[in-house]
C-alpha atoms as a PDB file:
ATOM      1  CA  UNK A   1      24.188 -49.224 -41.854  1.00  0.00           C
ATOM      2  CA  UNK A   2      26.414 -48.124 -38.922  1.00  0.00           C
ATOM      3  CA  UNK A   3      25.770 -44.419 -40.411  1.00  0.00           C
ATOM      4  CA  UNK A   4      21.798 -45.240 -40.250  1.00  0.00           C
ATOM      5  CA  UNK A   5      22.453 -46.015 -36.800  1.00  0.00           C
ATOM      6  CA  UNK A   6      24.075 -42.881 -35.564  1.00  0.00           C
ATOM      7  CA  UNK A   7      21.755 -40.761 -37.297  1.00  0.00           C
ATOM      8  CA  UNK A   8      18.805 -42.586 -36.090  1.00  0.00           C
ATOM      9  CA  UNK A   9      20.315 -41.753 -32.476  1.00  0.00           C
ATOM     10  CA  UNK A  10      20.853 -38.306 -33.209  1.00  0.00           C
ATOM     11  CA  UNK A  11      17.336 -37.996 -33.942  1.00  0.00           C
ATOM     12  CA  UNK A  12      16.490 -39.649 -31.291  1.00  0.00           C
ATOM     13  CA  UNK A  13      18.531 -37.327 -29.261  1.00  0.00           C
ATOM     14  CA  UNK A  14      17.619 -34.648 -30.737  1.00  0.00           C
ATOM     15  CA  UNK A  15      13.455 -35.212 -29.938  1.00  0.00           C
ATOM     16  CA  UNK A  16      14.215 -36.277 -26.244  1.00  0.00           C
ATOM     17  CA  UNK A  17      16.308 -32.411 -26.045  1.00  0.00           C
ATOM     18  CA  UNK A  18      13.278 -30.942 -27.459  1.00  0.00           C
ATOM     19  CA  UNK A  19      10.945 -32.548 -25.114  1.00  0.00           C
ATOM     20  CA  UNK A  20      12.940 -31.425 -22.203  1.00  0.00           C
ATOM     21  CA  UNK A  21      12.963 -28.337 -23.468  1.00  0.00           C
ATOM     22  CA  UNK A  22       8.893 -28.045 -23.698  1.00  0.00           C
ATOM     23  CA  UNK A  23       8.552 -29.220 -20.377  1.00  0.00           C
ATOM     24  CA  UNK A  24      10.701 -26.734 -18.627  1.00  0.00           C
ATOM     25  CA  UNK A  25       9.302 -24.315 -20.970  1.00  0.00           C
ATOM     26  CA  UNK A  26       5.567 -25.756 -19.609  1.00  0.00           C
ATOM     27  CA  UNK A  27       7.217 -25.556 -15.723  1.00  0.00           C
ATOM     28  CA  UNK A  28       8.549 -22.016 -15.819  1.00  0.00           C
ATOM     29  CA  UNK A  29       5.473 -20.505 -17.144  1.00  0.00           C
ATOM     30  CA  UNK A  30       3.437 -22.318 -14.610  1.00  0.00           C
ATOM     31  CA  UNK A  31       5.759 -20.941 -11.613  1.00  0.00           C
ATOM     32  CA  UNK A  32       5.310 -17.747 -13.435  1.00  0.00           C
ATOM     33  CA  UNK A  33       1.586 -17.560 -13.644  1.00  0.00           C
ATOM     34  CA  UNK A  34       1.579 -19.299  -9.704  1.00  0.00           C
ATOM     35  CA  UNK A  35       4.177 -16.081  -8.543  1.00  0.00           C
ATOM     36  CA  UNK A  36       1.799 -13.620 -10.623  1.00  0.00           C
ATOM     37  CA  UNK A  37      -1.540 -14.518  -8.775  1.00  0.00           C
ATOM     38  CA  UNK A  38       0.340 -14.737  -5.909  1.00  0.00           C
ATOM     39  CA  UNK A  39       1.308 -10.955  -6.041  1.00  0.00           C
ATOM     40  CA  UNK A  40      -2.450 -10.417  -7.518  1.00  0.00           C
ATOM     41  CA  UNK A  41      -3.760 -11.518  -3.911  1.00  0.00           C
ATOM     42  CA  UNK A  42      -0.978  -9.533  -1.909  1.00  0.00           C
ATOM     43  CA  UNK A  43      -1.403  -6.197  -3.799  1.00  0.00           C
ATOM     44  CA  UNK A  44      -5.587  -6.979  -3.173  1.00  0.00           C
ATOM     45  CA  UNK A  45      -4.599  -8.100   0.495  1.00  0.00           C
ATOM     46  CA  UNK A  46      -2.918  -4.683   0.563  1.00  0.00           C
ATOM     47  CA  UNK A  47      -5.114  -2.544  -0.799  1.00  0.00           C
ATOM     48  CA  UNK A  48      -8.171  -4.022   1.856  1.00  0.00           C
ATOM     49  CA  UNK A  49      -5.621  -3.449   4.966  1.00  0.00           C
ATOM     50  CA  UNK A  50      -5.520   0.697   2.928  1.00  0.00           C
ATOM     51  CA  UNK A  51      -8.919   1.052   3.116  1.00  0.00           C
ATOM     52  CA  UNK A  52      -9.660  -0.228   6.415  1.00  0.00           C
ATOM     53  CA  UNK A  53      -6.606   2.093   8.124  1.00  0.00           C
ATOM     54  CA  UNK A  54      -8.126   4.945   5.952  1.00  0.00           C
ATOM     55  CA  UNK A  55     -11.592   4.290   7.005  1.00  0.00           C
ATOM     56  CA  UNK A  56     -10.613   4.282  10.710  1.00  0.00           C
ATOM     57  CA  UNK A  57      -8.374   7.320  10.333  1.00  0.00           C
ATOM     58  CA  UNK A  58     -11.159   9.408   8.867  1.00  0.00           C
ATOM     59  CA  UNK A  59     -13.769   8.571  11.690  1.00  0.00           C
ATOM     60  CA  UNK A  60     -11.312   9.472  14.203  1.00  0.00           C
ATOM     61  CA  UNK A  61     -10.595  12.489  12.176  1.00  0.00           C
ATOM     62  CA  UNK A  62     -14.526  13.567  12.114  1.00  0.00           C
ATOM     63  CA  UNK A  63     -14.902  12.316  15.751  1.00  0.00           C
ATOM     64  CA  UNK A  64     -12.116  15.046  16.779  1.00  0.00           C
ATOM     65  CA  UNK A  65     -13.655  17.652  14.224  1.00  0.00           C
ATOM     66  CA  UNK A  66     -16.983  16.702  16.387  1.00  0.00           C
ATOM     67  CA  UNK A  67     -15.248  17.539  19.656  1.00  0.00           C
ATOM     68  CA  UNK A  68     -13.543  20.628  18.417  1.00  0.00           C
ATOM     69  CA  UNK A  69     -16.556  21.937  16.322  1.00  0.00           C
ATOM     70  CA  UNK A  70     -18.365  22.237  20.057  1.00  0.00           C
ATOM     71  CA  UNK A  71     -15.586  24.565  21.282  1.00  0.00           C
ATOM     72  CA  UNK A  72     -16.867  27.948  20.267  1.00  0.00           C
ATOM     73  CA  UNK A  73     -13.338  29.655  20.322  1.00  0.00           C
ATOM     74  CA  UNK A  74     -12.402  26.971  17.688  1.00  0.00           C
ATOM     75  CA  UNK A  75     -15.719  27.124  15.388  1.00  0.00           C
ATOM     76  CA  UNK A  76     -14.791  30.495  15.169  1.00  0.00           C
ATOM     77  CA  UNK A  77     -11.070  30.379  14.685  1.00  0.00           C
ATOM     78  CA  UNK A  78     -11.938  27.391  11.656  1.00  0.00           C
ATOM     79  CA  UNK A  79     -14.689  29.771  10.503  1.00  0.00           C
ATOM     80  CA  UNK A  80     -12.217  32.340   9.721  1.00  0.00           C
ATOM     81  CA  UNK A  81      -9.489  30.055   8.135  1.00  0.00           C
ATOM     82  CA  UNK A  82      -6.927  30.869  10.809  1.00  0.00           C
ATOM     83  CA  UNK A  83      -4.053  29.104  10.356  1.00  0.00           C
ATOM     84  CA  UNK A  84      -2.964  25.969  11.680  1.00  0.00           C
ATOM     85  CA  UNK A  85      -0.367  27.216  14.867  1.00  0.00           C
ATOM     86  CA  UNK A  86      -3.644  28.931  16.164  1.00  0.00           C
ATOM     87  CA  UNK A  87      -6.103  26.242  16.271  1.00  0.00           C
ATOM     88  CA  UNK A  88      -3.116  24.230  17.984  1.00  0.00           C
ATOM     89  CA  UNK A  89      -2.972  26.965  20.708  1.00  0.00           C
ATOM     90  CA  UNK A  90      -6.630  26.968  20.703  1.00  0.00           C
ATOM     91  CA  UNK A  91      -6.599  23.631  21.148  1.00  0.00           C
ATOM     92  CA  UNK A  92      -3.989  22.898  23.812  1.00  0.00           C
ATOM     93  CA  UNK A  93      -5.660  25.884  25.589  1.00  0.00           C
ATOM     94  CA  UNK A  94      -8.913  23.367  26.022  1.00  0.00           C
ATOM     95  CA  UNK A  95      -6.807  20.775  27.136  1.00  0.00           C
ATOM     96  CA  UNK A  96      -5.370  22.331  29.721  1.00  0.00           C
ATOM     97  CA  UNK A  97      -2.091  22.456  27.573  1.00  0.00           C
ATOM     98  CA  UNK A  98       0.597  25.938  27.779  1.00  0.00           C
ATOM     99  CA  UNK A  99      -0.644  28.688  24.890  1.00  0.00           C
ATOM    100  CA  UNK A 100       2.310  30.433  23.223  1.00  0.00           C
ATOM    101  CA  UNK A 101       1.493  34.539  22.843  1.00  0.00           C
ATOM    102  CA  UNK A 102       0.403  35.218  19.868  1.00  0.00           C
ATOM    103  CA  UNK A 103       3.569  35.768  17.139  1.00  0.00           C
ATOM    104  CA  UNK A 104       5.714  33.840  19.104  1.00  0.00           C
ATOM    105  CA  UNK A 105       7.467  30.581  17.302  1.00  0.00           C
ATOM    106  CA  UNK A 106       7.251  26.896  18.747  1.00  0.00           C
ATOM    107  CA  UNK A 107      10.381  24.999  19.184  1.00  0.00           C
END
């Protein structure tokens, strides 16, 4: 009987380990799917903050290209692919910025 006893205890033991088990089991995947839709909404959060920046960096891009497209020297200079030191010059020359002679390197 006493042998009944300590195997019924066991058992008993045995179930309540298993249970604990399944419910930290249940707990860690529920912090897991919590910390994945949490980085779901960040890397969305992210990629809307992207777009935005991007879509006000290319207005301000075409607003410039605006500007500079009504400077004939420039139209001409983008016209015929010049490279980029020479629409620089081109440009500081417009804004009342110094022009390096042609060839010459900028430090």
């Amino acid at each position: 009987m006493n042998r009944r006893r300590v195997g019924v205890s066991l058992g008993g033991l045995l179930i309540a380990a298993g249970l604990a088990a399944f419910a930290g089991g249940a707990l860690l995947h529920r912090w897991r799917a919590a910390a994945e839709d949490a980085a779901a909404r960040q890397a969305v959060e992210i990629g809307r903050v992207v777009d935005e920046k991007l879509t006000g960096f290319k207005g301000e891009l075409k607003r410039e290209l605006e500007q500079v497209a009504d400077i004939p020297q420039l139209r001409s200079a983008l016209a015929n692919r010049a490279d980029a030191e020479t629409i620089v010059d081109l440009s500081s020359t417009r804004t009342g910025g110094s022009r390096t002679e042609p060839g010459a390197r900028r430090s």
